[in-house]
Protein backbone atom coordinates (compact mmCIF):
# COMPACT_ATOMS: atom_id res chain seq x y z
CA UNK A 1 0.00 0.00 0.00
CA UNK A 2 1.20 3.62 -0.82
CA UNK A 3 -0.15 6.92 0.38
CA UNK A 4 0.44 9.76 -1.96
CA UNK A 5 -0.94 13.47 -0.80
CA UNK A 6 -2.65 15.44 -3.40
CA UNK A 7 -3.17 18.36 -0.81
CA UNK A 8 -2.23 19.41 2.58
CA UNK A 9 -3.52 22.67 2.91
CA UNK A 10 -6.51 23.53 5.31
CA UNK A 11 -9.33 25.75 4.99
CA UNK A 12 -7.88 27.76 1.84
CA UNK A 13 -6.07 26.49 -0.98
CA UNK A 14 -2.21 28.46 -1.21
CA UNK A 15 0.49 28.87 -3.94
CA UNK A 16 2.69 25.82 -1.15
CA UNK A 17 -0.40 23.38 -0.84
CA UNK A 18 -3.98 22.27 -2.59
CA UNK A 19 -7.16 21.80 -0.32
CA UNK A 20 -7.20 18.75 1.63
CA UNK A 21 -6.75 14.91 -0.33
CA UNK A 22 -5.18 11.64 0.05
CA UNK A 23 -5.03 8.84 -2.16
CA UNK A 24 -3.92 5.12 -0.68
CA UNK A 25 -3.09 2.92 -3.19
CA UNK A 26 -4.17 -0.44 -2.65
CA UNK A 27 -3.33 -4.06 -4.66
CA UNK A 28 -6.76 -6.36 -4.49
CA UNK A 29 -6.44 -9.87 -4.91
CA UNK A 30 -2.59 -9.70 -4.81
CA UNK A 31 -2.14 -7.74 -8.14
CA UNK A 32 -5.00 -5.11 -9.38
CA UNK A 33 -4.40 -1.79 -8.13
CA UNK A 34 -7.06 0.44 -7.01
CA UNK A 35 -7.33 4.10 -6.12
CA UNK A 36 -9.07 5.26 -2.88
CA UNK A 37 -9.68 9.03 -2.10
CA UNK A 38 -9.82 10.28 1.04
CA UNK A 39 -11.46 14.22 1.36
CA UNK A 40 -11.52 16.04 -2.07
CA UNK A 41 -10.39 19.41 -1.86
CA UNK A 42 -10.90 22.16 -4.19
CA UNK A 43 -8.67 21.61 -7.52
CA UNK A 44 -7.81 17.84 -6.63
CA UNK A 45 -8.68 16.70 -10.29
CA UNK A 46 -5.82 19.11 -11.15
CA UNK A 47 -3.53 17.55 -8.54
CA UNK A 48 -4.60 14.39 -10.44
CA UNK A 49 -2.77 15.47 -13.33
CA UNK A 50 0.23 16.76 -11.81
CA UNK A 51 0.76 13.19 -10.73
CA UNK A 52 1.36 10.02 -12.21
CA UNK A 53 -2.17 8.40 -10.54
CA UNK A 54 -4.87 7.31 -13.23
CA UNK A 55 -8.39 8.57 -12.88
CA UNK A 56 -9.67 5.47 -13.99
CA UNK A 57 -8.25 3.82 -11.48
CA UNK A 58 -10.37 5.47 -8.63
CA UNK A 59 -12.98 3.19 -7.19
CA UNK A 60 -13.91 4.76 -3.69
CA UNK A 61 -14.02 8.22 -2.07
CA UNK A 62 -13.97 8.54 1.80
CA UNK A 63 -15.31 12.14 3.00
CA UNK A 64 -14.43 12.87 6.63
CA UNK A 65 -16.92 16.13 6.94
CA UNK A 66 -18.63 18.72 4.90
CA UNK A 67 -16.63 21.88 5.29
CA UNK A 68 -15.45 22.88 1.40
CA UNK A 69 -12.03 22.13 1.44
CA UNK A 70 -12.80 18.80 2.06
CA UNK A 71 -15.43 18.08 -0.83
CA UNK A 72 -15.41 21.18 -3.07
CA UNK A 73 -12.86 19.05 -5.30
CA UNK A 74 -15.93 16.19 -6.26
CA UNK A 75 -18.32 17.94 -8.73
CA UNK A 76 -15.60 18.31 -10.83
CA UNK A 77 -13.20 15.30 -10.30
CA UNK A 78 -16.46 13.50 -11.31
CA UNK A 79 -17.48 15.19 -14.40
CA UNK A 80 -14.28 15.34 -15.37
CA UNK A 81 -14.28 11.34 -15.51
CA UNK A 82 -17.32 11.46 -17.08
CA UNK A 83 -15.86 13.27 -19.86
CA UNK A 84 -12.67 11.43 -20.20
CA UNK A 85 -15.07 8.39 -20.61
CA UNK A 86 -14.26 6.42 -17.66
CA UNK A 87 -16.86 3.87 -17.24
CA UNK A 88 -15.82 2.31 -14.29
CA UNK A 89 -18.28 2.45 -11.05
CA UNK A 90 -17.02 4.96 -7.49
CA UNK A 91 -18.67 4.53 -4.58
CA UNK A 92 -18.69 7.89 -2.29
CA UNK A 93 -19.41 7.13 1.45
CA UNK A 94 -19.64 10.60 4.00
CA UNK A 95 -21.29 12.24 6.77
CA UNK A 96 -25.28 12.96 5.92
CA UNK A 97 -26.02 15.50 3.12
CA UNK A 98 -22.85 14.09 1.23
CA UNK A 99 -25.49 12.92 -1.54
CA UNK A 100 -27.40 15.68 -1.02
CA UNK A 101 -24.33 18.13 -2.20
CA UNK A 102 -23.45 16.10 -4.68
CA UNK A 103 -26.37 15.84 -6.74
CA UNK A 104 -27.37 19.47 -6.12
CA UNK A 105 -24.40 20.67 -8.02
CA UNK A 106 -24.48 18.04 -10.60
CA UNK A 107 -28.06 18.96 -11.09
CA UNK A 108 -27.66 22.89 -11.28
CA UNK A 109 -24.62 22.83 -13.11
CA UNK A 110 -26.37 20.99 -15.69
CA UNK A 111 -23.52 17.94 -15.12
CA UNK A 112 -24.09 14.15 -15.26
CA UNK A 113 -22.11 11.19 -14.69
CA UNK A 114 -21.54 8.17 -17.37
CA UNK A 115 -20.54 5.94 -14.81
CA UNK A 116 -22.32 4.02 -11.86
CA UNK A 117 -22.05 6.10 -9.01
CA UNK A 118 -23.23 5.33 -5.72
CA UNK A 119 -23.26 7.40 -2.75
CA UNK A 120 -23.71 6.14 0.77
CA UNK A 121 -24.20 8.59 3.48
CA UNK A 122 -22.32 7.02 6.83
CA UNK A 123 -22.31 6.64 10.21
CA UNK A 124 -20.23 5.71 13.33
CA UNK A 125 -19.04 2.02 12.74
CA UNK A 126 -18.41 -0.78 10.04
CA UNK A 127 -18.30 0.98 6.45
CA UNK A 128 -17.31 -1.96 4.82
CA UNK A 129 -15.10 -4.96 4.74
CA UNK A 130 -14.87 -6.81 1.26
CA UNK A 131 -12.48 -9.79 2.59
CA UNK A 132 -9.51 -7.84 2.05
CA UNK A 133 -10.25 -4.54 3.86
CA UNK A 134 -12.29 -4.19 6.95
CA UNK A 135 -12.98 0.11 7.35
CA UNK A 136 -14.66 1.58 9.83
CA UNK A 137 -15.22 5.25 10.74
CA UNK A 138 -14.90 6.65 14.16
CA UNK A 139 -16.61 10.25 15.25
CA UNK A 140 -14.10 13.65 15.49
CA UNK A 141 -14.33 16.36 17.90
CA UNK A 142 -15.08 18.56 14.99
CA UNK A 143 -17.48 21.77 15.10
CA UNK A 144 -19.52 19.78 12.15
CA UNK A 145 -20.20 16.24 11.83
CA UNK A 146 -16.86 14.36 11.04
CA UNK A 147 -15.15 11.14 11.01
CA UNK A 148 -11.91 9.45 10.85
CA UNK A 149 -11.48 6.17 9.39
CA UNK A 150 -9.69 2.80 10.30
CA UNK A 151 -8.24 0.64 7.34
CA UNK A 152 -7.26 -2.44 8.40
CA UNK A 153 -5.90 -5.39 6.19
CA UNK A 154 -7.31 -8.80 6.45
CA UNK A 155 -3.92 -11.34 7.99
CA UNK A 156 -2.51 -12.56 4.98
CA UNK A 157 -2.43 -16.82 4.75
CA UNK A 158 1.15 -17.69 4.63
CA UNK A 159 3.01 -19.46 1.80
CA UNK A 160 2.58 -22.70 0.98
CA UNK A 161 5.69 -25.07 1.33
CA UNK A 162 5.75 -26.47 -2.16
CA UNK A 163 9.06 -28.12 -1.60
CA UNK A 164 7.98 -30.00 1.67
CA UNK A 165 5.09 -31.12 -0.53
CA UNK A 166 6.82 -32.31 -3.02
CA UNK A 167 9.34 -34.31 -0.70
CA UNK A 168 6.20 -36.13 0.41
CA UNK A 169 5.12 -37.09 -2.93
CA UNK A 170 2.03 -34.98 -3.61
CA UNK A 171 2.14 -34.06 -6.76
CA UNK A 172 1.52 -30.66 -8.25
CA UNK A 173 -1.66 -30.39 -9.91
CA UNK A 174 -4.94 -27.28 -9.99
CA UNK A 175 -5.56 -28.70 -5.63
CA UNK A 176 -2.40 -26.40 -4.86
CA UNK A 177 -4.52 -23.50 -5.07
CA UNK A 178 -6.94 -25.16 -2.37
CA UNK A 179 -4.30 -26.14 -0.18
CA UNK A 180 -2.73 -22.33 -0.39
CA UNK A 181 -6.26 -21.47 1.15
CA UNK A 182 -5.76 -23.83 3.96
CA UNK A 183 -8.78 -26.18 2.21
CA UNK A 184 -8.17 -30.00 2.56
CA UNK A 185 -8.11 -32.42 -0.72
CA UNK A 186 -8.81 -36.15 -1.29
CA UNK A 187 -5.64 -37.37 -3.84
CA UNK A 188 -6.41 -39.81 -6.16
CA UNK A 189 -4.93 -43.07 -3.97
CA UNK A 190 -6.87 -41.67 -1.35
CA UNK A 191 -4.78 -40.01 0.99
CA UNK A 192 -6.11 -36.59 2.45
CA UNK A 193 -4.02 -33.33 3.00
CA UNK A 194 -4.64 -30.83 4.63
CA UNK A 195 -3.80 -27.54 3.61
CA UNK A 196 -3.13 -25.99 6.94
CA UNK A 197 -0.27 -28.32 7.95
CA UNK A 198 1.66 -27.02 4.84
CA UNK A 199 1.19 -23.48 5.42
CA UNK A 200 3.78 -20.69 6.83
CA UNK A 201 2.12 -18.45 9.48
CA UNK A 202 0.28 -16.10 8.36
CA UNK A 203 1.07 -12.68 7.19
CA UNK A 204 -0.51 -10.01 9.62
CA UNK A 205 -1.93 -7.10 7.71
CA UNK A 206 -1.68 -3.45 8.00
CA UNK A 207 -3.56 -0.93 10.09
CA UNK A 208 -3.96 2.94 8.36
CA UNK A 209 -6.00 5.42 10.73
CA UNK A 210 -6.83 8.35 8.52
CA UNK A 211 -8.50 11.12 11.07
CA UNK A 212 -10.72 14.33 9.64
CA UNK A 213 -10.42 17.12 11.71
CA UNK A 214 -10.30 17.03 15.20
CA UNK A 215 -9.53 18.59 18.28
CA UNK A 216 -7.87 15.92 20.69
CA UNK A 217 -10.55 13.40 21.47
CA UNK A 218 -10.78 10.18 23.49
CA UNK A 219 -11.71 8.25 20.83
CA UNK A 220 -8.63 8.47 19.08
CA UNK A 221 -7.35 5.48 21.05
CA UNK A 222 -9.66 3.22 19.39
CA UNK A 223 -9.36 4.69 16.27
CA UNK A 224 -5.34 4.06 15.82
CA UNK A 225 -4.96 1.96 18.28
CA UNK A 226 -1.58 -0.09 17.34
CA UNK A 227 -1.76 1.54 13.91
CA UNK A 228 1.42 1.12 11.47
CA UNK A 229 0.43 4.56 10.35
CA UNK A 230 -2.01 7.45 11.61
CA UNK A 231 -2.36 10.27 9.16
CA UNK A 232 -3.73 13.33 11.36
CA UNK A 233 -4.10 16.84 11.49
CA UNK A 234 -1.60 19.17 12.74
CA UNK A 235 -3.05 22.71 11.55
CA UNK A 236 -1.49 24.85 14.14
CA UNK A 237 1.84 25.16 16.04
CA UNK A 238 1.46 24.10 19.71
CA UNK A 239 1.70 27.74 21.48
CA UNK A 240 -1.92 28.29 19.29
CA UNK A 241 -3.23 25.59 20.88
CA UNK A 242 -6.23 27.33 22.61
CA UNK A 243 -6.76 28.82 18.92
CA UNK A 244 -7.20 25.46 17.29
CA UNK A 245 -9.04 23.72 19.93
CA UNK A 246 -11.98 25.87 19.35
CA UNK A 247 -12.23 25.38 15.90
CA UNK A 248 -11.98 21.88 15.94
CA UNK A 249 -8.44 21.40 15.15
CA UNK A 250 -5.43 20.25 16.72
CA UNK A 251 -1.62 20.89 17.37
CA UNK A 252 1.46 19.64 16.28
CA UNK A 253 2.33 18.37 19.79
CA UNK A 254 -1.53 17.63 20.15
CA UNK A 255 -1.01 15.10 16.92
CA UNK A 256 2.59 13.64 18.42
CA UNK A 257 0.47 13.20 21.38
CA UNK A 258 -2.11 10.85 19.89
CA UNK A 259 0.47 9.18 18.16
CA UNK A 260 2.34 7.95 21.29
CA UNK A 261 -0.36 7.13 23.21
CA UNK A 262 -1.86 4.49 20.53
CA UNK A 263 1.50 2.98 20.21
CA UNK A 264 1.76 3.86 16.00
CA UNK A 265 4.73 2.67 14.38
CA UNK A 266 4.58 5.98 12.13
CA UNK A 267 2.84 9.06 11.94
CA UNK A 268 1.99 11.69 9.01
CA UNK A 269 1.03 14.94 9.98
CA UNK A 270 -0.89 16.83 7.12
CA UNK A 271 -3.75 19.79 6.84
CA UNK A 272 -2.06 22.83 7.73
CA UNK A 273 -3.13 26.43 8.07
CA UNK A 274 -2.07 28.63 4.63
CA UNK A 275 0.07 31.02 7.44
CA UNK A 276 2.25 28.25 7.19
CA UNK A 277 5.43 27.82 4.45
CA UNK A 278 7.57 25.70 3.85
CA UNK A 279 10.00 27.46 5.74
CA UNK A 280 8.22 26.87 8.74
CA UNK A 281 8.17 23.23 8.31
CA UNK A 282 10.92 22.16 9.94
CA UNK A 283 10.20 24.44 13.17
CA UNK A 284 6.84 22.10 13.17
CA UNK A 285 8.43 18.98 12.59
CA UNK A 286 10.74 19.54 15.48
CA UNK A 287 7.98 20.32 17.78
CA UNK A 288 5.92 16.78 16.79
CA UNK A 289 9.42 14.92 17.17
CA UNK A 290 10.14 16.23 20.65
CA UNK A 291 6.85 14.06 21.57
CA UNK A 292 6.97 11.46 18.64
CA UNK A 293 10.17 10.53 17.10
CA UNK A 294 8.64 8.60 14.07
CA UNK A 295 6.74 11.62 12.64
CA UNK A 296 6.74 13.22 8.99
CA UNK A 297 4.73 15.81 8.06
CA UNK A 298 3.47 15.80 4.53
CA UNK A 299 3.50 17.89 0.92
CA UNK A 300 2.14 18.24 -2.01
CA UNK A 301 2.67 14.82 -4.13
CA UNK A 302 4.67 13.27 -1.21
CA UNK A 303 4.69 9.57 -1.13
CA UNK A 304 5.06 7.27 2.04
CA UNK A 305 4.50 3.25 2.03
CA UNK A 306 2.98 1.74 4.61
């Protein structure tokens, strides 16, 4: 899996950073990459084409709240894809009134989609686990509605020992597949194998917690709790703390904070206030590291693997 920002900005878009959006690359079935979105800034079809990622390739958008640097991007990231022919299907899941502003300014603007779009309005809990990817979204001390998400990877079943297999005489044949998912087969002279016995332990799978805006909040611990990686907010230097807990937001040291206390292996800080330059970024890195060692902070088109 690879996270690549399209926009670390808050509230405004400024000549350093677009409007809020992350993409997390993700392999299904072992090999077919897909695209998932999280917030959709203003311009973040733009950001699209500043970057190497393939529109077509986007299958899901993940909204943490309503204010318009987190879903002004949409009406025309989707039109856009519309025009460029993109058949494929998105799914959009968000706060309530998600659909509502969605089709409003498809329907005003006169716009239309050519693909199947679905949009499912969320709430607290299980968003949805396809086998692969269990996601869930957790509530944010915003001022609006807002969520954060947990992505967590289905454990991996471990290699099959093809050699050890062999050794015993069970020939290869189409029942390796079976036996890779642990099943049990009947050979031909009868004997019975099963898969389990022949398989490595298994491969434990990631944890991403992706928070919206937030000012600190309890349930943060649940949220990234033993994350590899929390992505969260860190819109204001720590002596403005009093400043960005009113408006919903948090603190460099705030973020560090969170970090710590989950036990991440990693943490990304990301959405910060346009007074901000890249200048200062160092100054706010060293404040999250005297708290949490194993922080980066995020730009435009930066990449990190998880």
């Amino acid at each position: 899996m690879q996270l690549i920002f399209l926009g670390t900005g808050a509230g405004a878009p400024s000549l350093q950073r677009n409007a809020t959006a992350i993409v997390l690359i993700v392999s299904k079935h072992g090999d077919t990459e897909n695209y998932w979105l999280f917030d959709c800034g203003e311009s973040t079809q733009n950001q699209f084409m500043r970057s190497s990622l393939k529109p077509g390739k986007l299958q899901k958008i993940f909204i943490t709240h309503l204010h318009g640097d987190h879903i002004f991007g949409l009406p025309g990231l989707l039109t856009s894809r519309s025009m460029a022919k993109i058949l494929k299907p998105i799914t959009i899941y968000g706060p309530k009134g998600i659909r509502l502003f969605i089709e409003t300014a498809l329907r005003i603007s006169g716009s239309f989609t050519t693909f199947p779009l679905e949009i499912i309005e969320i709430k607290t809990g299980l968003v949805f686990d396809d086998g692969e990817f269990r996601i869930t979204a957790w509530p944010m001390n915003h001022v609006v509605e807002c969520y954060g998400y947990r992505i967590e990877q289905h454990n991996k079943i471990g290699c099959l020992d093809a050699i050890r297999l062999k050794a015993e005489g069970i020939p290869c044949g189409p029942w390796y597949r079976q036996l890779k998912e642990g099943k049990c087969i009947q050979l031909e002279d009868g004997r019975k194998i099963n898969g389990l016995e022949y398989l490595s332990p298994s491969i434990k799978g990631k944890i991403l917690a992706i928070f919206g805006d937030t000012a600190p909040t309890s349930i943060a611990m649940q949220l990234a709790a033993n994350a590899d990686v929390i992505v969260h907010e860190t819109t204001l230097e720590a002596s403005l703390m009093k400043k960005a807990n009113q408006r919903g937001h948090s603190t460099t040291v705030q973020a560090a904070e969170v970090a710590k206390q989950v036990g991440a292996v990693r943490m990304i800080g990301t959405h910060f206030s346009s007074r901000y330059l890249f200048q200062d970024q160092e100054r706010l890195l060293a404040e999250c590291r005297t708290v949490f060692k194993d922080t980066y902070l995020a730009f435009d088109f930066a990449v990190f693997k998880i």
